[in-house]
Structure formats: C-alpha cells, structure tokens
C-alpha atoms as a PDB file:
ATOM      1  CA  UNK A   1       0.000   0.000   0.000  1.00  0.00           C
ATOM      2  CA  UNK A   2       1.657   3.219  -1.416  1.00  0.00           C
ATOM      3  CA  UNK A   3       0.516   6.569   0.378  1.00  0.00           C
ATOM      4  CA  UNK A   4       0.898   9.991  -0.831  1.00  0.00           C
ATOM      5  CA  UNK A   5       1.471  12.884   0.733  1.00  0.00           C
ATOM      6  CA  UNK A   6       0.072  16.212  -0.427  1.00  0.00           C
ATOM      7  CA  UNK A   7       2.769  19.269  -0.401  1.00  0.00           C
ATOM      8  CA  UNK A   8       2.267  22.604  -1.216  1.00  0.00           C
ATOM      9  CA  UNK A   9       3.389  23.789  -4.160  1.00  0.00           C
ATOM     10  CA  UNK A  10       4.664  26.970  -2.484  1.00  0.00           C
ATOM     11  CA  UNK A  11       6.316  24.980  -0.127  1.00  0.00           C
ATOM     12  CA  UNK A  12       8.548  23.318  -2.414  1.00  0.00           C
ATOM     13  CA  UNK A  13       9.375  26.454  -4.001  1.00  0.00           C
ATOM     14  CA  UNK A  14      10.439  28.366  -1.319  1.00  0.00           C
ATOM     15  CA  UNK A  15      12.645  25.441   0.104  1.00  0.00           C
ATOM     16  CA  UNK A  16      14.361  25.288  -3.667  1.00  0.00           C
ATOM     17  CA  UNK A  17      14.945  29.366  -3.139  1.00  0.00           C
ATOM     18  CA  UNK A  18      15.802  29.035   0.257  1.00  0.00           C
ATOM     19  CA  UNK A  19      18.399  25.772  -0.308  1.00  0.00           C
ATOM     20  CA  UNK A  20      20.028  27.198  -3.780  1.00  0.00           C
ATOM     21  CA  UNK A  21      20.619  30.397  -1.931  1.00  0.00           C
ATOM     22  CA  UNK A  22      23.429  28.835  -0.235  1.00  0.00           C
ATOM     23  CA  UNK A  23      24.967  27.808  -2.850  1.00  0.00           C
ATOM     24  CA  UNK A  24      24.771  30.999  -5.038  1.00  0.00           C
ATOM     25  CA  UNK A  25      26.765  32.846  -2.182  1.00  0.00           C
ATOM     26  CA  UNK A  26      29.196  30.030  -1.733  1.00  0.00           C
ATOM     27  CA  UNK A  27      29.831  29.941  -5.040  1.00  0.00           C
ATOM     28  CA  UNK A  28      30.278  33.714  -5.586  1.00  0.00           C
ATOM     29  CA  UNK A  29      32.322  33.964  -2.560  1.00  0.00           C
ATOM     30  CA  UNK A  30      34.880  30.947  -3.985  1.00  0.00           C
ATOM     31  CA  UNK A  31      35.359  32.738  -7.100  1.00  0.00           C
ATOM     32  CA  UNK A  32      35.633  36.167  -5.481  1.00  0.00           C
ATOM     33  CA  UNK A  33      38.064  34.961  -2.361  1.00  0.00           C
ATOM     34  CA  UNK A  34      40.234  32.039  -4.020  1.00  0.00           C
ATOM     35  CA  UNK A  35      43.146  32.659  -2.237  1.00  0.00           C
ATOM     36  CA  UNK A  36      41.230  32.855   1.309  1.00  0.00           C
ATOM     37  CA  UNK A  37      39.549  29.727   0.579  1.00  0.00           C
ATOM     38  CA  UNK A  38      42.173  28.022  -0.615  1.00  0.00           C
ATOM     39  CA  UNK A  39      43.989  28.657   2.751  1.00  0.00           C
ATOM     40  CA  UNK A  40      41.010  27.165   4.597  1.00  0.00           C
ATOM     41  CA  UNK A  41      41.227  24.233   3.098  1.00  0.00           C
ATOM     42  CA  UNK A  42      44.578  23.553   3.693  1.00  0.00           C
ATOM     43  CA  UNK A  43      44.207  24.465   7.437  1.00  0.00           C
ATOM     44  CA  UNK A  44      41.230  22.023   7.119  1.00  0.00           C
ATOM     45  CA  UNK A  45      41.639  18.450   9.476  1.00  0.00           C
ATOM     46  CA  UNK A  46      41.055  16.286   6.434  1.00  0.00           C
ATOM     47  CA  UNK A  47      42.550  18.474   3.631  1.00  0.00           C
ATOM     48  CA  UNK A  48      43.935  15.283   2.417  1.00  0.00           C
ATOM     49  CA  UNK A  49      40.520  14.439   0.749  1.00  0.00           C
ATOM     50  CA  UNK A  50      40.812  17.795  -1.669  1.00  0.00           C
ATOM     51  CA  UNK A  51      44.208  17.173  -1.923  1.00  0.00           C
ATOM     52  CA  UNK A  52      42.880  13.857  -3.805  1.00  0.00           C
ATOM     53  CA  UNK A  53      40.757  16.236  -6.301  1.00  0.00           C
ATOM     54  CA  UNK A  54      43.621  17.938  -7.243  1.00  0.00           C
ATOM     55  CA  UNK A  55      45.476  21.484  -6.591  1.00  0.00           C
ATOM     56  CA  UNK A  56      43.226  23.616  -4.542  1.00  0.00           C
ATOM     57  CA  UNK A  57      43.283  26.947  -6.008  1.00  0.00           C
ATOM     58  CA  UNK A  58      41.725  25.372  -9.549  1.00  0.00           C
ATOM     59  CA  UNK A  59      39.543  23.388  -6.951  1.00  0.00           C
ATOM     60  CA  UNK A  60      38.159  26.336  -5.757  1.00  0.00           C
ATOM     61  CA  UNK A  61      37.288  28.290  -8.760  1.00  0.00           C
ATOM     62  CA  UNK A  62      35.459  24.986 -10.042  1.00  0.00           C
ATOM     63  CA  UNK A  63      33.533  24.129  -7.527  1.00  0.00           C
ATOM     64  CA  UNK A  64      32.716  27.882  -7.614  1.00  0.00           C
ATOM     65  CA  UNK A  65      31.534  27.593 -10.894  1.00  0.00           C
ATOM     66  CA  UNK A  66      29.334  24.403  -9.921  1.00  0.00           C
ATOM     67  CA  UNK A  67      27.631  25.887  -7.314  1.00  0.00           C
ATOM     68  CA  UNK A  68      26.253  28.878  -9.154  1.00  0.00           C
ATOM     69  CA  UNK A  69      25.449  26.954 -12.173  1.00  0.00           C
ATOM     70  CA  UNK A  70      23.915  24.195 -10.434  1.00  0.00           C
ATOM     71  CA  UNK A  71      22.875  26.459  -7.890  1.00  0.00           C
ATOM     72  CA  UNK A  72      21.037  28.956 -10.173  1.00  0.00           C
ATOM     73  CA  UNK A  73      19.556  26.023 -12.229  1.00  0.00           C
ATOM     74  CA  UNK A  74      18.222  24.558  -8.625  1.00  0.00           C
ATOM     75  CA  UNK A  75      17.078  27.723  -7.858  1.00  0.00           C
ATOM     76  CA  UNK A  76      14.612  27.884 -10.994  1.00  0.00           C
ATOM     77  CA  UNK A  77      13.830  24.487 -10.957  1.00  0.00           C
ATOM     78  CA  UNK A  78      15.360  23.229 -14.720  1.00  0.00           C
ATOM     79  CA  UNK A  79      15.879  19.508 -13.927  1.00  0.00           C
ATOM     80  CA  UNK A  80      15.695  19.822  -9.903  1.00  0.00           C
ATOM     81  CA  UNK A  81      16.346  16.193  -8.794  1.00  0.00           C
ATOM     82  CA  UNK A  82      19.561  16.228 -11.511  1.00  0.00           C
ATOM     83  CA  UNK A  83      21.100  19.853  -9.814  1.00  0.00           C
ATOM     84  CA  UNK A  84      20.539  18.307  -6.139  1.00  0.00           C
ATOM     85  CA  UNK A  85      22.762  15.270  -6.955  1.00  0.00           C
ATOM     86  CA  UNK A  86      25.124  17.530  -8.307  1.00  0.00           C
ATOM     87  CA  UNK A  87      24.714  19.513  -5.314  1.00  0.00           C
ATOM     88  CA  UNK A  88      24.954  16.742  -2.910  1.00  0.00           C
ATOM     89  CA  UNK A  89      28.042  15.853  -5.141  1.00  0.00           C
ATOM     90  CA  UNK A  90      29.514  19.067  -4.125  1.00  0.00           C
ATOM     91  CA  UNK A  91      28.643  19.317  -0.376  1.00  0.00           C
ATOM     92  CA  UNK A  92      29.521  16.028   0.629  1.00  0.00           C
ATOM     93  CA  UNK A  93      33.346  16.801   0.274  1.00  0.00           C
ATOM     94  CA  UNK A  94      33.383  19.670   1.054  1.00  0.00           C
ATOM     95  CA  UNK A  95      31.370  18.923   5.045  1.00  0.00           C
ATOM     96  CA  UNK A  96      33.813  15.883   5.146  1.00  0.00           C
ATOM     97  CA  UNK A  97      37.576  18.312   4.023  1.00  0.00           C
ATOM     98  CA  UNK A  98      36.363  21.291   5.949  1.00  0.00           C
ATOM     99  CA  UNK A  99      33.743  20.507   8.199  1.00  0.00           C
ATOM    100  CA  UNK A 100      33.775  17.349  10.009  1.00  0.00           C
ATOM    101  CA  UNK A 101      37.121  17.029  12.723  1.00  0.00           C
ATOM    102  CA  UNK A 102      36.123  20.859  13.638  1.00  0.00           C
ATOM    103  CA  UNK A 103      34.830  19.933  16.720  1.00  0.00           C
ATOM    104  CA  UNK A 104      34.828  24.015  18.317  1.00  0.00           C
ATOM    105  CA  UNK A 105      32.321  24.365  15.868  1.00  0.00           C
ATOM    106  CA  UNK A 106      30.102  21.866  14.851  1.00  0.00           C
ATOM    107  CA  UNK A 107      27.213  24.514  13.539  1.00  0.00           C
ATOM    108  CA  UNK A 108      28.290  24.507  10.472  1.00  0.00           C
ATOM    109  CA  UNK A 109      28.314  20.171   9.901  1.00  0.00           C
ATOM    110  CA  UNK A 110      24.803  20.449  11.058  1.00  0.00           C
ATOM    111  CA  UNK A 111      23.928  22.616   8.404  1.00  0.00           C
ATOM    112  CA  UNK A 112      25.652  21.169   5.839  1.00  0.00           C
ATOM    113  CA  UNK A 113      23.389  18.104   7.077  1.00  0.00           C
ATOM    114  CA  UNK A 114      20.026  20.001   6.871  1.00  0.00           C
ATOM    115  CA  UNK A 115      20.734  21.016   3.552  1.00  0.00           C
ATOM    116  CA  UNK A 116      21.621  17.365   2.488  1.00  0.00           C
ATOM    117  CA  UNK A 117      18.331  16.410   3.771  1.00  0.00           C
ATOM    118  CA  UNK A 118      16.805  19.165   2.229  1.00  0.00           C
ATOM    119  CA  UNK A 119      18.602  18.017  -1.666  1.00  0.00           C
ATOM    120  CA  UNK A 120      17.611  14.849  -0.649  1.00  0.00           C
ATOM    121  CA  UNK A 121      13.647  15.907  -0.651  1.00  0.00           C
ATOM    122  CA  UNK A 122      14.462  16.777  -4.196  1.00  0.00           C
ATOM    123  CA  UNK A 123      16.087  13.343  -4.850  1.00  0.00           C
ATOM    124  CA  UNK A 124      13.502  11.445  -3.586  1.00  0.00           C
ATOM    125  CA  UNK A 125      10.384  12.959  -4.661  1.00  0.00           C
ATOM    126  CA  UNK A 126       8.877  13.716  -8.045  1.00  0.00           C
ATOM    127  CA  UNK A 127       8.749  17.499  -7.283  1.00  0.00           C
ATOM    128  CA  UNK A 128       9.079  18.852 -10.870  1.00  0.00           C
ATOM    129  CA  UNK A 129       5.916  17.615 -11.544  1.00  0.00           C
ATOM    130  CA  UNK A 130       4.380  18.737  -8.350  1.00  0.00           C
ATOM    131  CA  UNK A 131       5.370  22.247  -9.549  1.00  0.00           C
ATOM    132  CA  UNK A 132       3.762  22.185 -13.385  1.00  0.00           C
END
C-alpha cells in the first residue's frame, strides 16, 4: 500500500529558493576569495581528501563555478532532482575536508546536514511535476 502525501506547491518552491541560496553565495564567494579559501582548506583536518581532487586553487574556482550553475539552475527548478545530486556531489566533500574534525564548531556540519536532507527531498520525490 503506497501513500501519498500532499505538499504545497509553495512549499517546495520556497525550500528550492531558500536551499540554492546557499549555494549561489558560496559559489560567488569561492570565485571572489580564491586565495582565502584556498587557505582554509589547507588548514582544514582532512585536507587530504581535496588534496585527492587535485590542486586547490583550480579546486576552488570549479567548484565555484558548480555551485552557481547548479545552484542557479536549482534555484529555478530546470531539472531539480539532476542539480541536487550535483549539489549533494559538491557538499559532501566539502562537510567531510572542511567541516567534520572541527569539533569548536560543529554549527556549520549540522547545516551542511540540513541542507543534504533538504537536496535529498528533491532526490527522492517527483517534485518537478508537483510544480507544473
């Protein structure tokens, strides 16, 4: 027995605006501060893991340029569930090389988890089609 659960339209739009907007600032601020963010990664606990992807100053400015494409495409809601892969893509590294092993400050890994759960809505569900 399958049972379905009625969302608001609304709702789902506003958490797409309110989720991408991370994302867009991120993004803006990687390409804007490379050098600063580059820095933070290597004073990260598990830098190792970016050092894997590759030198981190190019690292940056990609995953810059992810984030506000996939962000902005997220944002409008052109292929949703596709952008939030790509997004969780993104964010998982990221929490794991700069987040997790900060243990002063574990706000941020908790909101790097509620906006995994949050992609993960858009995974999981059919919500393009809840929105035509």
């Amino acid at each position: 027995m399958t049972t379905q659960l009625l969302i608001s339209r609304r709702s789902i739009q506003l958490l797409r605006v309110l989720i991408s907007g991370i994302f867009l600032v991120t993004g803006f601020n990687h390409l804007l501060n490379v050098e600063k963010t580059a820095q933070r990664i290597e004073q990260a606990s598990f830098k190792g893991i970016a050092h894997f992807f590759g030198e981190q100053h190019w690292l940056v400015v990609l995953l810059g340029i992810v984030m506000l494409a996939a962000g902005f495409m997220f944002l409008i809601g052109y292929i949703t569930k596709w952008m939030a892969i790509i997004l969780v893509a993104v964010l998982i590294p990221i929490t794991v090389t700069v987040q997790v092993g900060q243990i002063t400050t574990l706000g941020p890994l908790f909101k790097n988890m509620a906006i995994l759960g949050g992609l993960l809505l858009f995974i999981l569900n059919d919500t393009d089609n809840l929105l035509k």
